[in-house]
C-alpha atoms as a PDB file:
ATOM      1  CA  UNK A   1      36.880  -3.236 112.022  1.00  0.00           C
ATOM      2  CA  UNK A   2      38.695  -5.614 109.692  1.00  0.00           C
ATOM      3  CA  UNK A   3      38.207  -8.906 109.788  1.00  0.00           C
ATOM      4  CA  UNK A   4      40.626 -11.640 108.348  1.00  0.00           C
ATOM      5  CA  UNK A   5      37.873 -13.707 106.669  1.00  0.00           C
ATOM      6  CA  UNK A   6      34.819 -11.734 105.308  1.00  0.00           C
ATOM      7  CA  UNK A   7      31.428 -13.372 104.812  1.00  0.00           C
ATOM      8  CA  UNK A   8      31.090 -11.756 101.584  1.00  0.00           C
ATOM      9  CA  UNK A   9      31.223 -13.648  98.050  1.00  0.00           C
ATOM     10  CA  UNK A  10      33.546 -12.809  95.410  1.00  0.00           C
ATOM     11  CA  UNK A  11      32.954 -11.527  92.204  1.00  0.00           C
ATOM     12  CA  UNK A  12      33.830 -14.081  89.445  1.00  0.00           C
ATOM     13  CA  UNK A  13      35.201 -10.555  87.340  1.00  0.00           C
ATOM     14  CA  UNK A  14      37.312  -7.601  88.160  1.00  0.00           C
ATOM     15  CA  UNK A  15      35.389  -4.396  89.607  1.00  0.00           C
ATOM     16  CA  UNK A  16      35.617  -2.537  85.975  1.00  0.00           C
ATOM     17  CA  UNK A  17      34.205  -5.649  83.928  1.00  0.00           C
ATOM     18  CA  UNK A  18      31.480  -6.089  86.760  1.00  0.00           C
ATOM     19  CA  UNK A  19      30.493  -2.675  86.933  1.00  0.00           C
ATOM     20  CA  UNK A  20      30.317  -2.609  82.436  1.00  0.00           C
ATOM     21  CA  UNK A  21      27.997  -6.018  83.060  1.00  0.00           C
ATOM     22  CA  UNK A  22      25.797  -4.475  85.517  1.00  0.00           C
ATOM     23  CA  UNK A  23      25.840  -1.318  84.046  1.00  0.00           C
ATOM     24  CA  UNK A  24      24.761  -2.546  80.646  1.00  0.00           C
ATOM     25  CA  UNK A  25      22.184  -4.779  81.565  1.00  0.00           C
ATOM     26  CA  UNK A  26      20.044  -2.217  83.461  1.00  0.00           C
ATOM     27  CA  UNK A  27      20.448  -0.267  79.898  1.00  0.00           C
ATOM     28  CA  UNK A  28      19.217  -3.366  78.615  1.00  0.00           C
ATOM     29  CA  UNK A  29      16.447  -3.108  80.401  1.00  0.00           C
ATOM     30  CA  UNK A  30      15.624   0.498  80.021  1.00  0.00           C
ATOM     31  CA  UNK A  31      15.789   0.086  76.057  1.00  0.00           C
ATOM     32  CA  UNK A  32      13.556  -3.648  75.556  1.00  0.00           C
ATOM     33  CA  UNK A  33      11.970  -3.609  79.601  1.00  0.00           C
ATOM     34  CA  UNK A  34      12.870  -4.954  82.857  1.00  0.00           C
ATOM     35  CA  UNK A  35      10.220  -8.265  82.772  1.00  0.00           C
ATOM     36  CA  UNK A  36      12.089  -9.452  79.229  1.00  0.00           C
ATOM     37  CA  UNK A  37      14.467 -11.617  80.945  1.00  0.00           C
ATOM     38  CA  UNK A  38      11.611 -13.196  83.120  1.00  0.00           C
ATOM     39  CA  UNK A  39       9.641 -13.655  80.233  1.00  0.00           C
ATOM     40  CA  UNK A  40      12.006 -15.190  76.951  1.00  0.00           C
ATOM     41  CA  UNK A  41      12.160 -18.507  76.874  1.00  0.00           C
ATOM     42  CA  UNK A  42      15.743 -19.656  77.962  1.00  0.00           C
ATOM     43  CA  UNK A  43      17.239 -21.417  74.708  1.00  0.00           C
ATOM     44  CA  UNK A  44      19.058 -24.619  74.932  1.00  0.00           C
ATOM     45  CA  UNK A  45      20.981 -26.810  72.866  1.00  0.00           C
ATOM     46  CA  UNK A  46      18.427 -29.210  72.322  1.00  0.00           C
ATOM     47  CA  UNK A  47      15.923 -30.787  69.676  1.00  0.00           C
ATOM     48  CA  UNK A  48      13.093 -28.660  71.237  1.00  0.00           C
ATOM     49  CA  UNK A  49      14.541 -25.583  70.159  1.00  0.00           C
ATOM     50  CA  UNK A  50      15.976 -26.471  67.154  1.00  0.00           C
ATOM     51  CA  UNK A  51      14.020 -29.442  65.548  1.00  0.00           C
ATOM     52  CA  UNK A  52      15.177 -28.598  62.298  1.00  0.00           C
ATOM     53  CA  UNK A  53      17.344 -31.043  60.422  1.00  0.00           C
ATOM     54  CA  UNK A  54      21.170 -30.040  60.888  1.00  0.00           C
ATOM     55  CA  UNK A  55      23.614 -31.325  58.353  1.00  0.00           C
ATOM     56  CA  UNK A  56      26.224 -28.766  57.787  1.00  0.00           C
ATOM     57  CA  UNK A  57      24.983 -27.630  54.599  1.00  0.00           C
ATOM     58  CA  UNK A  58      24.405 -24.083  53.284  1.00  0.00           C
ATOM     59  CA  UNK A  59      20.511 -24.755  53.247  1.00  0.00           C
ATOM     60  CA  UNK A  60      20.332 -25.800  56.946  1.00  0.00           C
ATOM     61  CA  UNK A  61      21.505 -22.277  57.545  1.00  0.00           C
ATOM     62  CA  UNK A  62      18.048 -20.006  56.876  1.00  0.00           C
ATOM     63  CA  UNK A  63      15.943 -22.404  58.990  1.00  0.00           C
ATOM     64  CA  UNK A  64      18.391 -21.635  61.877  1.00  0.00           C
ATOM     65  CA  UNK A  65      18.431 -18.134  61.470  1.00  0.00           C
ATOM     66  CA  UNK A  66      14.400 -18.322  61.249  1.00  0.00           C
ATOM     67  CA  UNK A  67      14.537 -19.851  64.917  1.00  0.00           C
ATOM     68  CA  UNK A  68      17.329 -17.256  65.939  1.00  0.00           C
ATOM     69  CA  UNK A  69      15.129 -14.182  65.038  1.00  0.00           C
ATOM     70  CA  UNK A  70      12.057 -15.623  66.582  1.00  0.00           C
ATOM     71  CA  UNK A  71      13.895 -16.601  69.796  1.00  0.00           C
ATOM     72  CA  UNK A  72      15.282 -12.068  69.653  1.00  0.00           C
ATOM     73  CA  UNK A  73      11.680 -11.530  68.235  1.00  0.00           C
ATOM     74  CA  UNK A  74      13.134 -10.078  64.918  1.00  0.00           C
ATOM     75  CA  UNK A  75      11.315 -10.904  61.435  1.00  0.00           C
ATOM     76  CA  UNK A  76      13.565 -12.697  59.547  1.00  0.00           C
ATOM     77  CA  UNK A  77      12.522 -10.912  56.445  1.00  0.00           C
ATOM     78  CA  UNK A  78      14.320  -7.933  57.203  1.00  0.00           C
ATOM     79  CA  UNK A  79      17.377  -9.963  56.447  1.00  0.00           C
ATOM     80  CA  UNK A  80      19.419 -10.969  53.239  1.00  0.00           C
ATOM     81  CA  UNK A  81      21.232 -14.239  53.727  1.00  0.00           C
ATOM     82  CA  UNK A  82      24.576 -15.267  52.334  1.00  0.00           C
ATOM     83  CA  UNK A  83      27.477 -17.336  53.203  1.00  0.00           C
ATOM     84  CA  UNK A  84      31.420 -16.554  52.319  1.00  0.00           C
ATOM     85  CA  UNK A  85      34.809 -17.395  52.903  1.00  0.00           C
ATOM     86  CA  UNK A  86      37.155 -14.995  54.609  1.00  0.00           C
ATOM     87  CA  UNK A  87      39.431 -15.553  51.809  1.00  0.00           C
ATOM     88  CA  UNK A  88      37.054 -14.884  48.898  1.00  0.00           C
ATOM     89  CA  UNK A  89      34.759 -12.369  50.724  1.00  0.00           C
ATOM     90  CA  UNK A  90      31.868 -11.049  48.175  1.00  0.00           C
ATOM     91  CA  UNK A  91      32.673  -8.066  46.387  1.00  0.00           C
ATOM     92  CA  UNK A  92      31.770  -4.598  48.199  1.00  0.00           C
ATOM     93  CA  UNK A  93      31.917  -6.556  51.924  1.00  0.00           C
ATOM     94  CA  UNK A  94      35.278  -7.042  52.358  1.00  0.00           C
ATOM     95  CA  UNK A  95      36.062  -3.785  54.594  1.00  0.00           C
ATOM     96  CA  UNK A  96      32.870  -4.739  56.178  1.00  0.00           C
ATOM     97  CA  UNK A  97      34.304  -8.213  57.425  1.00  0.00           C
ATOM     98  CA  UNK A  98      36.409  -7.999  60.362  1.00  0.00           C
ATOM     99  CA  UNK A  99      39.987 -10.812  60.355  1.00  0.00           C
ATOM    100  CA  UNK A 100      38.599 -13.934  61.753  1.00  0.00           C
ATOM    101  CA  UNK A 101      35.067 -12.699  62.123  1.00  0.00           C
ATOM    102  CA  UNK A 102      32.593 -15.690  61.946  1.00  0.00           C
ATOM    103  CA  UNK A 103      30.104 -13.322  60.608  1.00  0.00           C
ATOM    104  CA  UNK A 104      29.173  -9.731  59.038  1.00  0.00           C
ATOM    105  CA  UNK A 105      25.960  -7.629  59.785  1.00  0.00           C
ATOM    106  CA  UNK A 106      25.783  -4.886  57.117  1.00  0.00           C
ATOM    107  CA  UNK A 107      22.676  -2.117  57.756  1.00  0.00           C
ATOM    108  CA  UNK A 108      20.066  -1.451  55.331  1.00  0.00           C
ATOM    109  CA  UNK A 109      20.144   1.909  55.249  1.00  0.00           C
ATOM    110  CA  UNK A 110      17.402   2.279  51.968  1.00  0.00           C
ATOM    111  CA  UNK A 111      16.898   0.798  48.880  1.00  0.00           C
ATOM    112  CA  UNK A 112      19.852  -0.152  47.178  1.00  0.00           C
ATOM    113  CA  UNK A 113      20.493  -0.572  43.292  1.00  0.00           C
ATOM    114  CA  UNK A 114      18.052  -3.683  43.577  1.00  0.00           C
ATOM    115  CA  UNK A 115      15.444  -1.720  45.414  1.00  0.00           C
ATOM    116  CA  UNK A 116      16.304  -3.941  48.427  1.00  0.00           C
ATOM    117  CA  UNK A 117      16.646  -1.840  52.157  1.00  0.00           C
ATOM    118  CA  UNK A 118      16.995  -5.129  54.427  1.00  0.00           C
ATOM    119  CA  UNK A 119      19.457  -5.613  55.730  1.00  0.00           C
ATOM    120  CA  UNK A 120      22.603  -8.425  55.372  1.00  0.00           C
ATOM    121  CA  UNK A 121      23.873 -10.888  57.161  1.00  0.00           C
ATOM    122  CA  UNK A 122      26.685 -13.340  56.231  1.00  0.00           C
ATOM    123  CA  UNK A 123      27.875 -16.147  57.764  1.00  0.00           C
ATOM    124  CA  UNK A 124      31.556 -17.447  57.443  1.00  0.00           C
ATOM    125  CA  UNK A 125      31.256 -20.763  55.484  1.00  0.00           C
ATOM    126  CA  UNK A 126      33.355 -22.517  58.402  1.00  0.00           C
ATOM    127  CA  UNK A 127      30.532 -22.409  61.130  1.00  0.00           C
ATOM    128  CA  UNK A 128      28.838 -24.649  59.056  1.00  0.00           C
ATOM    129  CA  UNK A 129      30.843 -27.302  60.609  1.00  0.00           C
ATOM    130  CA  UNK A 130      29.608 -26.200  64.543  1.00  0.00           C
ATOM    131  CA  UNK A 131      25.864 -25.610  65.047  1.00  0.00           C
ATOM    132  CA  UNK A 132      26.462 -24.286  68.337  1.00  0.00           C
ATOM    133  CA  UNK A 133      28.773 -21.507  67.192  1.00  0.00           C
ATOM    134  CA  UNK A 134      26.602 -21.182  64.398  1.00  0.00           C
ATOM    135  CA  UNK A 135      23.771 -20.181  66.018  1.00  0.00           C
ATOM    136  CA  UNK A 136      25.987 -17.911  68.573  1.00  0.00           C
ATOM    137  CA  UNK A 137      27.220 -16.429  65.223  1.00  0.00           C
ATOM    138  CA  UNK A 138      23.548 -15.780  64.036  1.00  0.00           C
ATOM    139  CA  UNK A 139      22.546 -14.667  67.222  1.00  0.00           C
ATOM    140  CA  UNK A 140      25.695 -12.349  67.321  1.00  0.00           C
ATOM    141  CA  UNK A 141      24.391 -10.702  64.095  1.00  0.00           C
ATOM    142  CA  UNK A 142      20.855 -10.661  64.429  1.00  0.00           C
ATOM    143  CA  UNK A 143      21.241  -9.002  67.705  1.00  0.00           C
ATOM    144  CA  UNK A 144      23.076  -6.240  65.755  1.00  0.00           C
ATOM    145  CA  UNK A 145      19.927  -5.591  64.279  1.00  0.00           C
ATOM    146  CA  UNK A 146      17.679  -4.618  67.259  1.00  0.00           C
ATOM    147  CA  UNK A 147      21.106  -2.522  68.851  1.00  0.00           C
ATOM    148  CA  UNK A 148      22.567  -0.689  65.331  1.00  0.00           C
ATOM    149  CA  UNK A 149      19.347  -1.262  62.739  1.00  0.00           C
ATOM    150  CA  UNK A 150      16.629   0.492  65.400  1.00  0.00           C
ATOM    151  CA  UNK A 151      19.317   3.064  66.078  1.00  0.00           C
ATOM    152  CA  UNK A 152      19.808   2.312  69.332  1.00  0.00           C
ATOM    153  CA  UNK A 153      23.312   2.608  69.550  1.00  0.00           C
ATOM    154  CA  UNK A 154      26.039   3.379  66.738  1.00  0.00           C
ATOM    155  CA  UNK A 155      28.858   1.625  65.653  1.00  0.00           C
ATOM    156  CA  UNK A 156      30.860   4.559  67.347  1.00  0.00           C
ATOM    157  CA  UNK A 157      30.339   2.958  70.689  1.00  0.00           C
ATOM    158  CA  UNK A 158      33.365   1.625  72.093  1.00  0.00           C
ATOM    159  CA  UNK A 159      31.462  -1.589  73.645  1.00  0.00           C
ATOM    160  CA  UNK A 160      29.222  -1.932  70.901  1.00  0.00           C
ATOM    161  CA  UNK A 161      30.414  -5.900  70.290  1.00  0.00           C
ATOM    162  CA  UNK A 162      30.188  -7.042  73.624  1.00  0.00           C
ATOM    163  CA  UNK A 163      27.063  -5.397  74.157  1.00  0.00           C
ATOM    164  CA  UNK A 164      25.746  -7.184  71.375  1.00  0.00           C
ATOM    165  CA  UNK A 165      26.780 -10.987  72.916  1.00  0.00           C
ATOM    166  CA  UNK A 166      25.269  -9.319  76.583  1.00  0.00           C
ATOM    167  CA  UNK A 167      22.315  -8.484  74.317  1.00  0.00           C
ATOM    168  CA  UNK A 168      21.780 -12.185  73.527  1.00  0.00           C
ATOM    169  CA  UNK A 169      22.345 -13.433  76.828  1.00  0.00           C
ATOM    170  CA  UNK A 170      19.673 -10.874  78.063  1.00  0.00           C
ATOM    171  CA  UNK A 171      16.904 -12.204  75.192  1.00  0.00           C
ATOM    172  CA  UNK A 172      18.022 -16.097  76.289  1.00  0.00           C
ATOM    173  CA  UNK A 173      20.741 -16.885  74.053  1.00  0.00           C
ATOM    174  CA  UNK A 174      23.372 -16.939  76.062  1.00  0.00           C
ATOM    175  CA  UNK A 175      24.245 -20.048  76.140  1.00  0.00           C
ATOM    176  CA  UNK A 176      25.414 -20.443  72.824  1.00  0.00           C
ATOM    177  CA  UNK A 177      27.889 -17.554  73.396  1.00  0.00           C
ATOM    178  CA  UNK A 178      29.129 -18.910  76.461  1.00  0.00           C
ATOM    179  CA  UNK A 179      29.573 -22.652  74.740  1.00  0.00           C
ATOM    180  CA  UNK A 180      30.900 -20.823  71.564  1.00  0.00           C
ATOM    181  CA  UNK A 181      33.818 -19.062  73.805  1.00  0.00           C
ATOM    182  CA  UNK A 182      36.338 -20.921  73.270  1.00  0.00           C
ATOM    183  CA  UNK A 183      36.037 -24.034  70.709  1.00  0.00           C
ATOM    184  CA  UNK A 184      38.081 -27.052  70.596  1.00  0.00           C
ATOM    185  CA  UNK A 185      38.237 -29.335  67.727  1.00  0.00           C
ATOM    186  CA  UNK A 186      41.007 -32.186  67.286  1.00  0.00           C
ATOM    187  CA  UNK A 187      43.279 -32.653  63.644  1.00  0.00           C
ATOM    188  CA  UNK A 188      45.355 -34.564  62.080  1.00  0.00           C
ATOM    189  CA  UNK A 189      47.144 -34.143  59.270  1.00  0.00           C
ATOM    190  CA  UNK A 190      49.958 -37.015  57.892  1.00  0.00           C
ATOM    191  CA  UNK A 191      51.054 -38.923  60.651  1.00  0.00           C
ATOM    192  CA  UNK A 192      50.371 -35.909  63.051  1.00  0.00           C
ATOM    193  CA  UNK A 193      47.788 -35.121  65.039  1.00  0.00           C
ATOM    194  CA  UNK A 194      46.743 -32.278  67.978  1.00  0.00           C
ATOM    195  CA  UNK A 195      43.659 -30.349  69.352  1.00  0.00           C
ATOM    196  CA  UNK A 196      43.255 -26.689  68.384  1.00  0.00           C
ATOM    197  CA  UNK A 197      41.397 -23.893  70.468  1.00  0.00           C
ATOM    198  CA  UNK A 198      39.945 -20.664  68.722  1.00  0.00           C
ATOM    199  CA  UNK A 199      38.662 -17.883  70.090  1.00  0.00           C
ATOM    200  CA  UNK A 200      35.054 -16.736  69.725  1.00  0.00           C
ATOM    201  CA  UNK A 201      32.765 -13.629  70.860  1.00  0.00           C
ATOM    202  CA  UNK A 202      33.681 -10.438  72.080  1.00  0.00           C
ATOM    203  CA  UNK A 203      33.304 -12.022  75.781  1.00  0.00           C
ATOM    204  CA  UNK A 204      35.351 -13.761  77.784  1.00  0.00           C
ATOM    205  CA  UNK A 205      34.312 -17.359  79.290  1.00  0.00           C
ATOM    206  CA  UNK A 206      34.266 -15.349  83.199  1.00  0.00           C
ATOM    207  CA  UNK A 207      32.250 -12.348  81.683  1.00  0.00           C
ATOM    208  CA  UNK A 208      29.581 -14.804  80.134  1.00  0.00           C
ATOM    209  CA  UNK A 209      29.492 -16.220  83.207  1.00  0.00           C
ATOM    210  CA  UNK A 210      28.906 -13.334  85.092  1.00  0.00           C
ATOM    211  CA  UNK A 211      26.763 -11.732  82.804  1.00  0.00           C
ATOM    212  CA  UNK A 212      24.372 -15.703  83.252  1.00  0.00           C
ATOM    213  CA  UNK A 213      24.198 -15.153  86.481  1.00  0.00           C
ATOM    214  CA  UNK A 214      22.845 -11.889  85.884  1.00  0.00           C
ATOM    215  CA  UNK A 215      20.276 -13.154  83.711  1.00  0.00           C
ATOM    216  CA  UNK A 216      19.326 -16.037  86.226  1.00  0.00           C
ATOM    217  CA  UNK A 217      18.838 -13.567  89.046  1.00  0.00           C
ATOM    218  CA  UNK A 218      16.738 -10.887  87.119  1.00  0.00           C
ATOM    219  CA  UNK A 219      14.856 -14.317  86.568  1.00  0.00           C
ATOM    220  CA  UNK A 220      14.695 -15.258  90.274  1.00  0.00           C
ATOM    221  CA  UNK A 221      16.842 -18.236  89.601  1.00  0.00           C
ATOM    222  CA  UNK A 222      19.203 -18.859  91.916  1.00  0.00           C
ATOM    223  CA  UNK A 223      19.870 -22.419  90.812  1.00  0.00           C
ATOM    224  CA  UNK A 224      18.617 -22.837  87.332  1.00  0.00           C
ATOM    225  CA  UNK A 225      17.781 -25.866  86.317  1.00  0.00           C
ATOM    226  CA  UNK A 226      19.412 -25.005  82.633  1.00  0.00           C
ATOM    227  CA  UNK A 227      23.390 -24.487  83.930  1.00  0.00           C
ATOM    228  CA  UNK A 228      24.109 -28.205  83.144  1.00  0.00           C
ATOM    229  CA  UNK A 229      23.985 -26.989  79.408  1.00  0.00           C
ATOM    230  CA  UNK A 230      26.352 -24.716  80.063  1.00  0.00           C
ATOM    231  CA  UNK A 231      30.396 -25.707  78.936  1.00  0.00           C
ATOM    232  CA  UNK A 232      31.962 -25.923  82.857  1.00  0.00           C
ATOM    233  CA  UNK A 233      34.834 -22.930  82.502  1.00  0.00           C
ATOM    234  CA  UNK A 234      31.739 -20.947  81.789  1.00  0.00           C
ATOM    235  CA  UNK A 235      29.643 -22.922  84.348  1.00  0.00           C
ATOM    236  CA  UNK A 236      32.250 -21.983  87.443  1.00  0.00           C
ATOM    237  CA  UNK A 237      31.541 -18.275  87.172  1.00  0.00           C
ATOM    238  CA  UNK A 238      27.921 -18.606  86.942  1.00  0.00           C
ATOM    239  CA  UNK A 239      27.802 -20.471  89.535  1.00  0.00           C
ATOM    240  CA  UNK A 240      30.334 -18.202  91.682  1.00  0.00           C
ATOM    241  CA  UNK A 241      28.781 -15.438  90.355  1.00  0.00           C
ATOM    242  CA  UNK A 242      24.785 -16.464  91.793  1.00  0.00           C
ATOM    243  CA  UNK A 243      26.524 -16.865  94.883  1.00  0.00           C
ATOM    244  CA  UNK A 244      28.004 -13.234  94.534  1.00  0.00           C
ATOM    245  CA  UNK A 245      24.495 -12.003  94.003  1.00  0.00           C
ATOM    246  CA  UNK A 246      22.858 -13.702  96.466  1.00  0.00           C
ATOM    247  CA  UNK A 247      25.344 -12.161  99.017  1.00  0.00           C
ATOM    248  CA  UNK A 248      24.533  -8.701  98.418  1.00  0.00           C
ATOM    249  CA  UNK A 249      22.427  -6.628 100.955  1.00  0.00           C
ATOM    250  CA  UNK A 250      18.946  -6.063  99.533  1.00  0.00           C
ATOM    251  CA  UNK A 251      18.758  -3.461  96.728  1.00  0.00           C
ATOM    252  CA  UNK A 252      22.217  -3.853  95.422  1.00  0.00           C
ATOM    253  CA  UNK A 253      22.965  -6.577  92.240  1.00  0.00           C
END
């Protein structure tokens, strides 16, 4: 019988996107195990997590990605570090580097001229200026590792970005993507002034919303104590999106 008001929670995303979430992060689990979100420690934007001095420069960069790979349980040897500008990429990256990308991940496939086989990350020299899309930048890349390095997936995959920002928020950096989403910063220039918003991540602020709540309710959270970290257009679907969860009969979500 229909009824006029159902009982039943909405879905913060669209049927397709919530069926690619839920989909992906039971692959997720197949690939690193089911307990990992119950175990990781859930990473915040705080002094605990990052107690490393932060100054914008080009050497507070490696200590961050040291805490990145430890936080995705990567060895941060396995990585060559550099920094470039879009505009004067490095020679021999520049197909590599994507327009507007705030970072590259480049496989080691063996031992190059050098005798080197780890592989590179770089890190567009404007992140230096935001430490939170910094580290969803590093996490980004990093995660690229343990998805296209271990041969998990290949680069042929249609969804292989996003699954690489669901892959952080499954290991407990989702935060960072979600607060990196969309980033706001002021200017002025002469006698002018305005705000400018940029687009970051391969996920929108709903989807890494939805794809939190996931995380909190493989984690038996149904009102974490960590959303207050969380930037609030992000924040709204998590919310909505526990609520969605909790609504389903037993066995499903």
């Amino acid at each position: 019988m229909w009824r006029l008001f159902s009982s039943q929670k909405e879905c913060p995303v669209g049927p397709e996107m919530r069926k690619w979430v839920d989909g992906r992060f039971a692959w997720l689990e197949e690939q690193f195990g089911r307990d990992v979100p119950r175990k990781v420690n859930v990473v915040l934007p705080t002094p605990e997590f990052f107690p490393d001095p932060f100054q914008g420069q080009p050497e507070d960069v490696p200590p961050m990605l040291v805490r990145v790979c430890s936080y995705l349980g990567v060895d941060p040897a396995r990585f060559k570090l550099f920094l470039y500008s879009e505009a004067k990429a490095p020679q021999g990256i520049g197909h590599s580097i994507r327009s507007g990308a705030a970072g590259v991940y480049i496989h080691g496939d063996g031992p190059n001229a050098d005798g080197d086989s780890r592989a590179s990350i770089g890190i567009e020299s404007s992140q230096l200026s935001d430490p939170t899309r910094l580290v969803a930048t590093l996490a980004h890349e990093v995660g690229h590792e343990l998805l296209l390095g271990q041969k998990r997936i290949s680069r042929e995959e249609p969804d292989h970005e996003p699954l690489t920002d669901l892959l952080t928020v499954f290991f407990g950096l989702g935060i960072f993507g979600g607060n990196a989403t969309i980033r706001d910063s002021g200017w002025t220039q002469g006698g002018w002034t305005g705000w400018r918003t940029n687009r970051v991540g391969y996920l929108d602020q709903r989807t890494f919303g939805y794809a939190l709540a996931r995380f909190a309710w493989a984690r038996n959270e149904t009102r974490p104590a960590w959303i207050k970290h969380v930037r609030p257009d992000v924040r709204s679907p998590l919310t909505q999106g526990l609520r969605f969860l909790e609504s389903q009969p037993p066995g499903v979500g």
